[in-house]
PDB file of N, CA and C in Angstrom:
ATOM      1  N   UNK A   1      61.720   1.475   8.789  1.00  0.00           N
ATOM      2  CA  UNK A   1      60.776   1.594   9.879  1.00  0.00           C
ATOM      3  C   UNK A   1      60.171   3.001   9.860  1.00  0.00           C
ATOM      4  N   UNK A   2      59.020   3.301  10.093  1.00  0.00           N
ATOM      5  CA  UNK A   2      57.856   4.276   9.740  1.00  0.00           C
ATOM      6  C   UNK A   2      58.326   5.275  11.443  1.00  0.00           C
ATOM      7  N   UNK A   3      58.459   6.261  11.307  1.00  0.00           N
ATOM      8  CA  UNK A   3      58.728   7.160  12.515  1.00  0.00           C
ATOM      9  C   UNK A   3      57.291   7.239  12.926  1.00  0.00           C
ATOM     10  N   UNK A   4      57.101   8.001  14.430  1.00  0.00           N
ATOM     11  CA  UNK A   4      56.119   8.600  15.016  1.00  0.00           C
ATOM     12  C   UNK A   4      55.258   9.300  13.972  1.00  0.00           C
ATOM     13  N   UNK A   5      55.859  10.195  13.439  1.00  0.00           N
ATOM     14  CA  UNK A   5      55.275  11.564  12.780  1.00  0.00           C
ATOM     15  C   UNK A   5      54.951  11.206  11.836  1.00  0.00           C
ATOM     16  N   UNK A   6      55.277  10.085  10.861  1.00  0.00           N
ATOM     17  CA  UNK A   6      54.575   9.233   9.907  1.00  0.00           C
ATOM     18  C   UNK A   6      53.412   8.749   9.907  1.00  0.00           C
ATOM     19  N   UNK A   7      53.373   7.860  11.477  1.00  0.00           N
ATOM     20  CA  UNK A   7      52.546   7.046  11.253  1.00  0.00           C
ATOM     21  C   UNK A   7      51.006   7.972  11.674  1.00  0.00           C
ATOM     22  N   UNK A   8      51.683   8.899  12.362  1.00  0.00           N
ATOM     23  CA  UNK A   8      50.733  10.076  12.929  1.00  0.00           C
ATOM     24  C   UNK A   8      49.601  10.693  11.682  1.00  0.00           C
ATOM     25  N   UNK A   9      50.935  11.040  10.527  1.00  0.00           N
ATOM     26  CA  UNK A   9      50.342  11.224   9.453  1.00  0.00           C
ATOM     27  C   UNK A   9      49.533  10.524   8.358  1.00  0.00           C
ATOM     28  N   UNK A  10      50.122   9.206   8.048  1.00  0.00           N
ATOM     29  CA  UNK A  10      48.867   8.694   7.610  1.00  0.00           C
ATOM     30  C   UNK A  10      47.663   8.303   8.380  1.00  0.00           C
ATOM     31  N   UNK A  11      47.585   8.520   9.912  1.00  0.00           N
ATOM     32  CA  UNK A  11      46.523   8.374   9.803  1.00  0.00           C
ATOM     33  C   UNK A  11      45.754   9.391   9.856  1.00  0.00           C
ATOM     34  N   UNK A  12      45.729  10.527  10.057  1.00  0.00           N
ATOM     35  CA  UNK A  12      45.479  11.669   9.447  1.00  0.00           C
ATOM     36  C   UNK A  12      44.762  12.134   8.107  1.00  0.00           C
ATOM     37  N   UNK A  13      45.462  11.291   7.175  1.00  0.00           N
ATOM     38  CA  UNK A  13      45.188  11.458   6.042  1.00  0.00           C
ATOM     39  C   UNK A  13      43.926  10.552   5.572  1.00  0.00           C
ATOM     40  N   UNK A  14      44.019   8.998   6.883  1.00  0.00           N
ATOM     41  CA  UNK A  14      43.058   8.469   6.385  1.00  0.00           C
ATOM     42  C   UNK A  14      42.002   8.712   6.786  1.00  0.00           C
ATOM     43  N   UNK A  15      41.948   9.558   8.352  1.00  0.00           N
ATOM     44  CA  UNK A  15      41.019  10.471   8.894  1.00  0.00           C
ATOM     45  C   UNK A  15      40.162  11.190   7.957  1.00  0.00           C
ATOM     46  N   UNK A  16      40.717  12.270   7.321  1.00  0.00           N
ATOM     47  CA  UNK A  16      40.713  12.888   6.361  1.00  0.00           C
ATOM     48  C   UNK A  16      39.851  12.533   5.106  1.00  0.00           C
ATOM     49  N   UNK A  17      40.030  11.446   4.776  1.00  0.00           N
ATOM     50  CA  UNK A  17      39.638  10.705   3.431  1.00  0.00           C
ATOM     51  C   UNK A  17      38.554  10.206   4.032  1.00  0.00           C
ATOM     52  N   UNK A  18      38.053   9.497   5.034  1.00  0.00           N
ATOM     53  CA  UNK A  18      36.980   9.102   5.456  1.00  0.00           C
ATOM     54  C   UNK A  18      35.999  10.406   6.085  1.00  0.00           C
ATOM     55  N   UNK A  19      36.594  10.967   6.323  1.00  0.00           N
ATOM     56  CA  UNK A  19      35.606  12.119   6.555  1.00  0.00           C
ATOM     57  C   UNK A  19      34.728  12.843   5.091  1.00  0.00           C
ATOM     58  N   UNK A  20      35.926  13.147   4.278  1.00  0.00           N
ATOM     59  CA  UNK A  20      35.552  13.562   2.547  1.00  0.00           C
ATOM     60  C   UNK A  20      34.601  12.600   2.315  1.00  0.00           C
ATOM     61  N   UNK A  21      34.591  11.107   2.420  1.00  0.00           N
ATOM     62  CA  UNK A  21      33.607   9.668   2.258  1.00  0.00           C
ATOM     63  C   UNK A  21      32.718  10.055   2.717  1.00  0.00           C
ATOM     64  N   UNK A  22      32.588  10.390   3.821  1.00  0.00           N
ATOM     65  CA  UNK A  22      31.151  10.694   4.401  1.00  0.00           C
ATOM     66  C   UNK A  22      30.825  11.862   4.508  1.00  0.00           C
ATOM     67  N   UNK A  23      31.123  12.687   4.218  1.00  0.00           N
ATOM     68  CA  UNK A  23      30.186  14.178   3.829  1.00  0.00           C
ATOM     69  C   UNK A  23      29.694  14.050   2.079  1.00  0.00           C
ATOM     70  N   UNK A  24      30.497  13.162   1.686  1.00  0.00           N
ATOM     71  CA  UNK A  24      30.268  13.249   0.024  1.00  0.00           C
ATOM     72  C   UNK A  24      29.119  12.122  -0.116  1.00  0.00           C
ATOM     73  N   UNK A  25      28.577  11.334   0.621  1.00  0.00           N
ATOM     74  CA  UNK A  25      28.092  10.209   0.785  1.00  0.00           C
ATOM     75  C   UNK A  25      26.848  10.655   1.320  1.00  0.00           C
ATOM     76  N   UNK A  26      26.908  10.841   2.957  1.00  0.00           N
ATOM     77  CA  UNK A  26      25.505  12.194   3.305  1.00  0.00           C
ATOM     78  C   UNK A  26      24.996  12.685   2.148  1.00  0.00           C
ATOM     79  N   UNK A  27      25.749  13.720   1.900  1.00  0.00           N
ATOM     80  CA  UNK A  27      25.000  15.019   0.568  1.00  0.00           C
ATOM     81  C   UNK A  27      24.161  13.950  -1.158  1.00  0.00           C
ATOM     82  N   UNK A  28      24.966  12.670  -0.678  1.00  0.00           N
ATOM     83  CA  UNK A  28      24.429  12.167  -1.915  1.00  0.00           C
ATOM     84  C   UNK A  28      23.103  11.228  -1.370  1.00  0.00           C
ATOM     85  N   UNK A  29      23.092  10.907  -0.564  1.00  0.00           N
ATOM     86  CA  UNK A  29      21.845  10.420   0.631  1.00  0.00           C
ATOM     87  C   UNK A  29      21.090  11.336   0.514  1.00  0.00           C
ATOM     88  N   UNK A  30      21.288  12.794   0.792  1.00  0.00           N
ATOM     89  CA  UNK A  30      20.233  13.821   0.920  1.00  0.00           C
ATOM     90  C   UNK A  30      19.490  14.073  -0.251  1.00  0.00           C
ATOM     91  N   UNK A  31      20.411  14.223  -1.337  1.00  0.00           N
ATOM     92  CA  UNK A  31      19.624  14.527  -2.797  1.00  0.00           C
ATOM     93  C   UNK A  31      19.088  13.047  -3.135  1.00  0.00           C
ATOM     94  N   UNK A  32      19.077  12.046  -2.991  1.00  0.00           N
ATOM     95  CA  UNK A  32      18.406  10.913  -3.587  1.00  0.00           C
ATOM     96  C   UNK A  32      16.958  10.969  -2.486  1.00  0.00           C
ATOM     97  N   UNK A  33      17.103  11.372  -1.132  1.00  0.00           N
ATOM     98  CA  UNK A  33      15.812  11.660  -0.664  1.00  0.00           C
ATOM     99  C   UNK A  33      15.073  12.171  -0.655  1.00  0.00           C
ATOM    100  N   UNK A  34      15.479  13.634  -0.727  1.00  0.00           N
ATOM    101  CA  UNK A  34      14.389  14.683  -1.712  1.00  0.00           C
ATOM    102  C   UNK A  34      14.665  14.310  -3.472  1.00  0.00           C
ATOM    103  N   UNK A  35      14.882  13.961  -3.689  1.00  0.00           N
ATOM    104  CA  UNK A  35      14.232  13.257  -5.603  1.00  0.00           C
ATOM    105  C   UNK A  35      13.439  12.287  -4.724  1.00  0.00           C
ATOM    106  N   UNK A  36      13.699  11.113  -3.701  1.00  0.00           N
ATOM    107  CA  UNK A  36      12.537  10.431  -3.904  1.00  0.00           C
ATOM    108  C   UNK A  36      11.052  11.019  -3.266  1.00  0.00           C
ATOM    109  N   UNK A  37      11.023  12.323  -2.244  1.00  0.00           N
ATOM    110  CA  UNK A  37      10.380  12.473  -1.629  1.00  0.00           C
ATOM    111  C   UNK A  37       9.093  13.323  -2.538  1.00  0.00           C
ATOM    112  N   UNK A  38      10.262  14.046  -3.403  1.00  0.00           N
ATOM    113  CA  UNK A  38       9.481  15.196  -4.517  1.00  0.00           C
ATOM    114  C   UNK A  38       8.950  13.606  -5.256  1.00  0.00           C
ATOM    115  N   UNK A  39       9.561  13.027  -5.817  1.00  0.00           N
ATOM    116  CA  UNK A  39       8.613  11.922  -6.430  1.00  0.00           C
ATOM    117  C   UNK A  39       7.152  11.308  -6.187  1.00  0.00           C
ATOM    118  N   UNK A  40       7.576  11.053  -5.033  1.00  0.00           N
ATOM    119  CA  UNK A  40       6.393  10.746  -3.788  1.00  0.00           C
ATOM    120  C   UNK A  40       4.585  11.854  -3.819  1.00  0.00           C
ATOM    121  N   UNK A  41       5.822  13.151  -3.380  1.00  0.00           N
ATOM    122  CA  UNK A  41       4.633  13.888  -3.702  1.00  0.00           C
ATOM    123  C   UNK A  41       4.019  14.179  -4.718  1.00  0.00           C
ATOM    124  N   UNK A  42       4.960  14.102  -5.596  1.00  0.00           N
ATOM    125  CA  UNK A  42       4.049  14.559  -6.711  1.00  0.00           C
ATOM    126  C   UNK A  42       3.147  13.308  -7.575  1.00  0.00           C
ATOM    127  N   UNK A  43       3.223  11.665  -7.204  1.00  0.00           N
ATOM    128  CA  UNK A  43       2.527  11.399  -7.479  1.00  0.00           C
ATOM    129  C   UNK A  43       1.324  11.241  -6.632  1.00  0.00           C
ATOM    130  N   UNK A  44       1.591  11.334  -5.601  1.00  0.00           N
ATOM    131  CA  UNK A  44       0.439  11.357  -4.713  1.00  0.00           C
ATOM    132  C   UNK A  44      -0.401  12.545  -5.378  1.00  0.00           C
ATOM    133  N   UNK A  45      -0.016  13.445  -5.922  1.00  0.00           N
ATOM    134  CA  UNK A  45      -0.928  15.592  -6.484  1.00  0.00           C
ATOM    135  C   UNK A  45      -1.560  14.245  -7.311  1.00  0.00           C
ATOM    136  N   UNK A  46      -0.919  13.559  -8.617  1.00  0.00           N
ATOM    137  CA  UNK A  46      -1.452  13.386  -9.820  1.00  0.00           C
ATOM    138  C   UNK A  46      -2.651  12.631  -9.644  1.00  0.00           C
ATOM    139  N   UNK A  47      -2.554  11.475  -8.472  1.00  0.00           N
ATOM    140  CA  UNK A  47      -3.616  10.628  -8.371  1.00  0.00           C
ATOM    141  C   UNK A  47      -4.423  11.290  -7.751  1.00  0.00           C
ATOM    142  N   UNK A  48      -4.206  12.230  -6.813  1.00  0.00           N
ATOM    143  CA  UNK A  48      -5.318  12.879  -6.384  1.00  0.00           C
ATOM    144  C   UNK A  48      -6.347  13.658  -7.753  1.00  0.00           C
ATOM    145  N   UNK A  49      -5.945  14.268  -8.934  1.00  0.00           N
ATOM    146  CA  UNK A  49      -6.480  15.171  -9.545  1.00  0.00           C
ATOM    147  C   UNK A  49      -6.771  14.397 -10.693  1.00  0.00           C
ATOM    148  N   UNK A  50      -6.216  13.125 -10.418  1.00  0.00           N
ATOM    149  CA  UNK A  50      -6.880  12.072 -11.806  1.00  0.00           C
ATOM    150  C   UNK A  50      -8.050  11.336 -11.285  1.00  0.00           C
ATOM    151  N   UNK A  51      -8.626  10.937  -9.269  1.00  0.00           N
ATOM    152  CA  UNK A  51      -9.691  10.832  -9.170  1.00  0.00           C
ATOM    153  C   UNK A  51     -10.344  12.073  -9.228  1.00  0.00           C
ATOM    154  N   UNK A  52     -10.281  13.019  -8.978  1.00  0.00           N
ATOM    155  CA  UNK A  52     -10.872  14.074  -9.263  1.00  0.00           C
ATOM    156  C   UNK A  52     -11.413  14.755 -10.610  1.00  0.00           C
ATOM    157  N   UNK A  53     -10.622  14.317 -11.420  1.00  0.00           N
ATOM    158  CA  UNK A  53     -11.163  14.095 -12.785  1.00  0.00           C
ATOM    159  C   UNK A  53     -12.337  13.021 -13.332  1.00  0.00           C
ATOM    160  N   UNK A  54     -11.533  11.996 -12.771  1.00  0.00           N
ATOM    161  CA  UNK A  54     -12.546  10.636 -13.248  1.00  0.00           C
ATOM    162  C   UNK A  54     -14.013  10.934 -12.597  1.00  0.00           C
ATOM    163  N   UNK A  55     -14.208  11.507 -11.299  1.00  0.00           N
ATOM    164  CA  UNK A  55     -15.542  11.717 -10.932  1.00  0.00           C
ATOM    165  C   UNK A  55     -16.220  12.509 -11.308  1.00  0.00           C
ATOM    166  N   UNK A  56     -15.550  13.503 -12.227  1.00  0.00           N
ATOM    167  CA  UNK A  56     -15.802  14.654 -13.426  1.00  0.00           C
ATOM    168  C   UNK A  56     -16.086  14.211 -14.366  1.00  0.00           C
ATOM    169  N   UNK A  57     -15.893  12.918 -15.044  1.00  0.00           N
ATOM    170  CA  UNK A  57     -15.983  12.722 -16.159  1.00  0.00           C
ATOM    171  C   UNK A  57     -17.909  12.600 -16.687  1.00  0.00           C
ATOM    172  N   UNK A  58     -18.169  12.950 -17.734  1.00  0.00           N
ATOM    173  CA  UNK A  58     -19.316  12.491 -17.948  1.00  0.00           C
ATOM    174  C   UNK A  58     -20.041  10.841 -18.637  1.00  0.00           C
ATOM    175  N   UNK A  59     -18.825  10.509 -19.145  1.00  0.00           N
ATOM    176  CA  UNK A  59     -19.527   9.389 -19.591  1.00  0.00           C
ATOM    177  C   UNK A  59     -18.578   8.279 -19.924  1.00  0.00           C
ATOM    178  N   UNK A  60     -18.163   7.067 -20.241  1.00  0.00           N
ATOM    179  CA  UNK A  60     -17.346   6.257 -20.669  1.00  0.00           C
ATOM    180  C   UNK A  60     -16.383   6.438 -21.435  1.00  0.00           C
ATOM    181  N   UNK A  61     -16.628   7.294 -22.240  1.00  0.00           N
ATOM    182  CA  UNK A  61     -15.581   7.751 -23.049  1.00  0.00           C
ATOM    183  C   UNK A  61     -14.440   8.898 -22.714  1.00  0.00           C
ATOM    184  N   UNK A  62     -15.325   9.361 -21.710  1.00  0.00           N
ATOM    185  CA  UNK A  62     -14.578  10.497 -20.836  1.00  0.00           C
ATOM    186  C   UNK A  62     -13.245   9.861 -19.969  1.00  0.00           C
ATOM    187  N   UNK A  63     -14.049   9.156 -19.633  1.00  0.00           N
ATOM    188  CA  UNK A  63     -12.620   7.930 -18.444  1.00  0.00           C
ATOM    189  C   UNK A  63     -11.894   7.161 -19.041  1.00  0.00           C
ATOM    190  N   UNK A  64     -12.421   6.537 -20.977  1.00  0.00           N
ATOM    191  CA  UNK A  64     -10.848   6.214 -21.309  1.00  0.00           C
ATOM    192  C   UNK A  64     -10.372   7.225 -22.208  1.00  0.00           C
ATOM    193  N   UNK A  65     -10.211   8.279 -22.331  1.00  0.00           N
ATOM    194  CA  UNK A  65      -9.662   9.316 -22.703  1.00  0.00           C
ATOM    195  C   UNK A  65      -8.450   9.865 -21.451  1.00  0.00           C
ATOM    196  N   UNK A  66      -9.563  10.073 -20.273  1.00  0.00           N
ATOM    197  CA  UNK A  66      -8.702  10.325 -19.051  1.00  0.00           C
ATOM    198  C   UNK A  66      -7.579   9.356 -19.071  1.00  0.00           C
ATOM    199  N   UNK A  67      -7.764   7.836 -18.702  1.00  0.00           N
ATOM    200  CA  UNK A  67      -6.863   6.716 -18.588  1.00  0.00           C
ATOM    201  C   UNK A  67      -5.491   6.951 -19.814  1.00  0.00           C
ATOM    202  N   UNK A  68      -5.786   7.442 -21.005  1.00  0.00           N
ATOM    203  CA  UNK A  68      -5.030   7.371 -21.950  1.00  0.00           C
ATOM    204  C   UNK A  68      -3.975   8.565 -21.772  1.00  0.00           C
ATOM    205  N   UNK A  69      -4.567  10.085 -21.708  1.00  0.00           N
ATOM    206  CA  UNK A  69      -4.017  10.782 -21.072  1.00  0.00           C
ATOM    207  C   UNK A  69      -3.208  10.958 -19.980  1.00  0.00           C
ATOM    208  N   UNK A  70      -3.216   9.866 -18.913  1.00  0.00           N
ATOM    209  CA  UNK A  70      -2.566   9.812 -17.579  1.00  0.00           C
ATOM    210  C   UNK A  70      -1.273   9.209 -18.059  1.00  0.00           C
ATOM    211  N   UNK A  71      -1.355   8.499 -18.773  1.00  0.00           N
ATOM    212  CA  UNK A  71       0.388   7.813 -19.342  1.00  0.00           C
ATOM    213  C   UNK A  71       1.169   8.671 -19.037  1.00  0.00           C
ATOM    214  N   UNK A  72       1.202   9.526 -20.270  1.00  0.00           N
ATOM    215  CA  UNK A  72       2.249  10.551 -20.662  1.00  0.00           C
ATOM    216  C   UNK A  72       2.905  10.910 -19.608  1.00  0.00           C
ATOM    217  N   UNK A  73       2.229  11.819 -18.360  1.00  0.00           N
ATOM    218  CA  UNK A  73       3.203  12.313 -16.890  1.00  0.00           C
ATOM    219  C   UNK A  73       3.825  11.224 -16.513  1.00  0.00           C
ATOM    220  N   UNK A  74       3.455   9.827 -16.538  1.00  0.00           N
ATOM    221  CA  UNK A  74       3.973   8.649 -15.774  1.00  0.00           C
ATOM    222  C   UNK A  74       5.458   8.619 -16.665  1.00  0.00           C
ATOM    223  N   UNK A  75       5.288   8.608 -17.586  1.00  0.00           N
ATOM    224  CA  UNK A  75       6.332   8.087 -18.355  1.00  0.00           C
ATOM    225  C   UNK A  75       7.843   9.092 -18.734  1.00  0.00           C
ATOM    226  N   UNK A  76       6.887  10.179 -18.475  1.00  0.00           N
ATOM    227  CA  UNK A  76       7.735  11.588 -18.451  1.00  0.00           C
ATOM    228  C   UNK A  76       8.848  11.256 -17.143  1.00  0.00           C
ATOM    229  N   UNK A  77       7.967  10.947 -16.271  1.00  0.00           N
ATOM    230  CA  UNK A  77       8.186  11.725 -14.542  1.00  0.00           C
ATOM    231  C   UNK A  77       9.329  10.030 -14.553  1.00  0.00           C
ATOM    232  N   UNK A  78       8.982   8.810 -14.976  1.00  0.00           N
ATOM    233  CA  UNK A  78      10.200   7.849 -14.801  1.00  0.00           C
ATOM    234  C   UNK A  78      10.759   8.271 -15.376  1.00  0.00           C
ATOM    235  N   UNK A  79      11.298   9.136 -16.865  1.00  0.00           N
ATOM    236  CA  UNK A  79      12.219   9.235 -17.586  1.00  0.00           C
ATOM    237  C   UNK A  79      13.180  10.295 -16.619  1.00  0.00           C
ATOM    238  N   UNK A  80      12.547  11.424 -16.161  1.00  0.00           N
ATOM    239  CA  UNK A  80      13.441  12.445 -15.443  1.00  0.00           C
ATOM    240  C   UNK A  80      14.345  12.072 -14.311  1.00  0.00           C
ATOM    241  N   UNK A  81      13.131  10.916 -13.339  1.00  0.00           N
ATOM    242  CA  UNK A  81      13.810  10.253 -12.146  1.00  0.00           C
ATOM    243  C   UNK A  81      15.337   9.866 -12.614  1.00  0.00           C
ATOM    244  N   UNK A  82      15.307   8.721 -13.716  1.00  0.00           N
ATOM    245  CA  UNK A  82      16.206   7.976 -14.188  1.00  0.00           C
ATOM    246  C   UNK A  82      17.403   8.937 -14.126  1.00  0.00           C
ATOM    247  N   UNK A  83      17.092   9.944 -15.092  1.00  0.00           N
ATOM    248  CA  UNK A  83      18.378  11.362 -15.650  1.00  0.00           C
ATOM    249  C   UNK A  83      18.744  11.312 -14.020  1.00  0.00           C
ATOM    250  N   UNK A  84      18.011  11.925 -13.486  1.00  0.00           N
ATOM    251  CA  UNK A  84      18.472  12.506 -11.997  1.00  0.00           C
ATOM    252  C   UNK A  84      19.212  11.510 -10.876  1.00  0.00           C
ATOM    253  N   UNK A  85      18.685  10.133 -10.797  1.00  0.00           N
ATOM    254  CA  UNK A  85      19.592   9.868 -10.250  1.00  0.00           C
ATOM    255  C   UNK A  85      20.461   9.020 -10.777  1.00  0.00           C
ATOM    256  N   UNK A  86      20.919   9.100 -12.054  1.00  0.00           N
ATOM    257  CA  UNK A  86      21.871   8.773 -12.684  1.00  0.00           C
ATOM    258  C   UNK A  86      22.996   9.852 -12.502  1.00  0.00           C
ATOM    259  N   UNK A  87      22.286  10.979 -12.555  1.00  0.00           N
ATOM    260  CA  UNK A  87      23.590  12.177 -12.625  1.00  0.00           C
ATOM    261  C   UNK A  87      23.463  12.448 -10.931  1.00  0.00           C
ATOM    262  N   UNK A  88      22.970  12.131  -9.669  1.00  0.00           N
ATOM    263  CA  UNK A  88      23.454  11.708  -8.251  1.00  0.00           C
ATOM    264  C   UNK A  88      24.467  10.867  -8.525  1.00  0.00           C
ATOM    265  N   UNK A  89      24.215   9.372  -9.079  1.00  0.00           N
ATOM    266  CA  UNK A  89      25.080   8.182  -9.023  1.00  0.00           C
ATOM    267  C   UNK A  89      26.501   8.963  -9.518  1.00  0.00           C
ATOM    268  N   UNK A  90      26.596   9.242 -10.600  1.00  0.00           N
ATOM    269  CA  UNK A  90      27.680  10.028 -11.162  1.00  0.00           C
ATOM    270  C   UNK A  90      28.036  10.927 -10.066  1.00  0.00           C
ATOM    271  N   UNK A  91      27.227  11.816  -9.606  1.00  0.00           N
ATOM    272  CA  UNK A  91      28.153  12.639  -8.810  1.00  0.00           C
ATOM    273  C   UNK A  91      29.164  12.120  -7.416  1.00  0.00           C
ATOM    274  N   UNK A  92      28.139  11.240  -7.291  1.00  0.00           N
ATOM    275  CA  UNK A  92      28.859  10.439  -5.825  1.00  0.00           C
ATOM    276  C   UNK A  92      30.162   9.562  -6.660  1.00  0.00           C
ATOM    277  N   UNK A  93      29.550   8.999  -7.690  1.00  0.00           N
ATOM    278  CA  UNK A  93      31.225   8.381  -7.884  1.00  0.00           C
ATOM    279  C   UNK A  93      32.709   9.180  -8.162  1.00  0.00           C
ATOM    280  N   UNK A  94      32.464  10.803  -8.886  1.00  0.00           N
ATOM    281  CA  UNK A  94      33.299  11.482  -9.394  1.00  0.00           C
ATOM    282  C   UNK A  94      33.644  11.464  -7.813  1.00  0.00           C
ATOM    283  N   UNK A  95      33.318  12.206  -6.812  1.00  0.00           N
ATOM    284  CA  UNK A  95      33.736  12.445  -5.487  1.00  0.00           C
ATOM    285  C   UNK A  95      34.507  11.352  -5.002  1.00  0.00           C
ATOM    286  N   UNK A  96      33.788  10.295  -5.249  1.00  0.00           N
ATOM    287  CA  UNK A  96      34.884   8.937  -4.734  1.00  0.00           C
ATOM    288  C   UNK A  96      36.169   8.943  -5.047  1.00  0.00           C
ATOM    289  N   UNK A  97      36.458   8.855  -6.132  1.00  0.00           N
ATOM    290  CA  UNK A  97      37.238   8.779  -7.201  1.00  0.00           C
ATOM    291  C   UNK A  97      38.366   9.973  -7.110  1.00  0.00           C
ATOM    292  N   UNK A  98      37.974  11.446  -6.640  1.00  0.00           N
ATOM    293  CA  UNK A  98      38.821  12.268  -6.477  1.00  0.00           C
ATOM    294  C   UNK A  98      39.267  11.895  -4.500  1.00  0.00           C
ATOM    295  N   UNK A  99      38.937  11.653  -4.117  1.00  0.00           N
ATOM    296  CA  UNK A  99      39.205  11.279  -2.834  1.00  0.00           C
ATOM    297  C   UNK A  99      40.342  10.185  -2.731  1.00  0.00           C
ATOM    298  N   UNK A 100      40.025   8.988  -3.822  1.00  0.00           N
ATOM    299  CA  UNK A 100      41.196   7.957  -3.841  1.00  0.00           C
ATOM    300  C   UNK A 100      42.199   8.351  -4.807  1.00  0.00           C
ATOM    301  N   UNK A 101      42.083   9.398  -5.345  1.00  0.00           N
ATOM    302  CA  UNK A 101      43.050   9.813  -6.174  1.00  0.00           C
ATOM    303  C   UNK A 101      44.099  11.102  -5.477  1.00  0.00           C
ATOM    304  N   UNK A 102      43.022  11.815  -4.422  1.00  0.00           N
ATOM    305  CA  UNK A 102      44.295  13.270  -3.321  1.00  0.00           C
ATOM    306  C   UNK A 102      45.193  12.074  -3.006  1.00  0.00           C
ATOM    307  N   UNK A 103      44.483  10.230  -2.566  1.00  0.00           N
ATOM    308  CA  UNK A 103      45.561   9.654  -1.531  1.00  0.00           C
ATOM    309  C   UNK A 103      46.381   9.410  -2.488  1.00  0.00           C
ATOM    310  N   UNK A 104      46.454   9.183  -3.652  1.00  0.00           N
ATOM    311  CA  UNK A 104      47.968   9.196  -4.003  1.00  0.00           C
ATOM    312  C   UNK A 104      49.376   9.855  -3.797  1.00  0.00           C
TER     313      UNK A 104
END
Protein backbone atom coordinates (compact mmCIF):
# COMPACT_ATOMS: atom_id res chain seq x y z
CA UNK A 1 0.00 0.00 0.00
CA UNK A 2 1.37 3.47 -1.36
CA UNK A 3 1.81 5.94 1.88
CA UNK A 4 0.62 9.65 1.93
CA UNK A 5 4.04 10.99 0.93
CA UNK A 6 4.10 8.70 -2.06
CA UNK A 7 1.19 9.28 -3.44
CA UNK A 8 1.87 13.07 -2.79
CA UNK A 9 4.90 12.45 -4.79
CA UNK A 10 3.97 11.00 -7.79
CA UNK A 11 1.77 13.31 -8.30
CA UNK A 12 4.15 15.85 -8.21
CA UNK A 13 6.17 14.35 -10.53
CA UNK A 14 3.33 14.04 -12.85
CA UNK A 15 2.66 17.73 -12.19
CA UNK A 16 6.00 18.26 -13.15
CA UNK A 17 6.12 16.28 -16.40
CA UNK A 18 3.05 17.92 -17.66
CA UNK A 19 4.19 21.16 -17.03
CA UNK A 20 7.86 20.26 -19.00
CA UNK A 21 4.82 18.99 -21.86
CA UNK A 22 3.60 22.17 -22.04
CA UNK A 23 6.27 24.68 -21.97
CA UNK A 24 8.12 22.32 -24.49
CA UNK A 25 4.95 22.20 -26.61
CA UNK A 26 4.15 26.23 -26.35
CA UNK A 27 7.87 27.05 -27.45
CA UNK A 28 7.33 24.53 -30.27
CA UNK A 29 3.83 26.28 -31.21
CA UNK A 30 5.72 29.54 -31.12
CA UNK A 31 8.55 28.67 -33.56
CA UNK A 32 6.20 26.87 -36.09
CA UNK A 33 4.24 30.33 -36.00
CA UNK A 34 6.79 32.63 -36.70
CA UNK A 35 8.29 30.09 -39.60
CA UNK A 36 4.76 30.21 -40.74
CA UNK A 37 4.25 33.89 -40.30
CA UNK A 38 7.92 34.83 -41.81
CA UNK A 39 6.63 32.50 -44.65
CA UNK A 40 3.55 34.41 -45.07
CA UNK A 41 5.37 37.52 -45.29
CA UNK A 42 7.70 36.94 -47.31
CA UNK A 43 5.60 35.62 -49.90
CA UNK A 44 3.28 38.20 -49.79
CA UNK A 45 7.19 40.88 -50.48
CA UNK A 46 7.69 38.34 -53.58
CA UNK A 47 4.27 38.70 -55.19
CA UNK A 48 4.21 42.08 -54.51
CA UNK A 49 7.68 42.80 -56.52
CA UNK A 50 6.85 40.12 -59.17
CA UNK A 51 3.60 42.37 -60.05
CA UNK A 52 5.73 45.08 -59.92
CA UNK A 53 8.00 43.68 -62.24
CA UNK A 54 5.51 42.23 -64.65
CA UNK A 55 4.10 45.88 -65.11
CA UNK A 56 7.80 46.71 -65.84
CA UNK A 57 8.17 44.40 -68.23
CA UNK A 58 8.45 45.59 -71.82
CA UNK A 59 7.25 43.07 -73.96
CA UNK A 60 6.19 39.25 -74.02
CA UNK A 61 9.23 37.95 -73.67
CA UNK A 62 9.96 40.00 -70.73
CA UNK A 63 6.98 38.25 -68.69
CA UNK A 64 8.02 34.74 -69.66
CA UNK A 65 11.43 35.26 -68.62
CA UNK A 66 9.96 36.92 -65.41
CA UNK A 67 7.47 33.73 -64.95
CA UNK A 68 10.56 31.42 -65.41
CA UNK A 69 12.66 33.27 -63.04
CA UNK A 70 9.98 33.33 -60.20
CA UNK A 71 10.36 29.39 -59.73
CA UNK A 72 13.61 29.28 -58.28
CA UNK A 73 12.61 31.46 -54.75
CA UNK A 74 9.41 29.22 -54.70
CA UNK A 75 11.22 26.18 -54.70
CA UNK A 76 14.11 27.39 -52.60
CA UNK A 77 11.74 28.96 -49.88
CA UNK A 78 9.57 25.17 -49.81
CA UNK A 79 12.84 23.45 -49.55
CA UNK A 80 14.01 25.61 -46.34
CA UNK A 81 10.34 25.53 -44.80
CA UNK A 82 10.58 21.66 -45.00
CA UNK A 83 14.46 21.68 -43.20
CA UNK A 84 12.90 23.98 -40.57
CA UNK A 85 10.10 22.43 -39.55
CA UNK A 86 11.42 19.19 -39.70
CA UNK A 87 14.21 20.20 -37.30
CA UNK A 88 10.96 21.99 -34.93
CA UNK A 89 9.29 18.42 -35.34
CA UNK A 90 12.60 16.91 -34.12
CA UNK A 91 13.04 19.28 -31.52
CA UNK A 92 9.64 18.84 -29.93
CA UNK A 93 10.04 15.11 -30.10
CA UNK A 94 13.73 14.99 -28.48
CA UNK A 95 11.94 17.08 -25.51
CA UNK A 96 9.18 14.53 -25.35
CA UNK A 97 11.21 11.79 -25.15
CA UNK A 98 13.59 13.25 -22.43
CA UNK A 99 10.57 14.05 -20.29
CA UNK A 100 9.28 10.27 -20.51
CA UNK A 101 12.56 9.16 -19.94
CA UNK A 102 13.45 11.78 -16.21
CA UNK A 103 9.95 9.56 -15.38
CA UNK A 104 11.78 6.60 -15.24
Amino acid sequence: MLTNEQIIAAQQAQLKALHELSTHYLSSVEKLTALNLKLSQDTLNDGAQQVQASLNAKDAQDLMQLQGNSLQPHVERAAAYSRQLMDILSHWGQGVAQVFQNQR
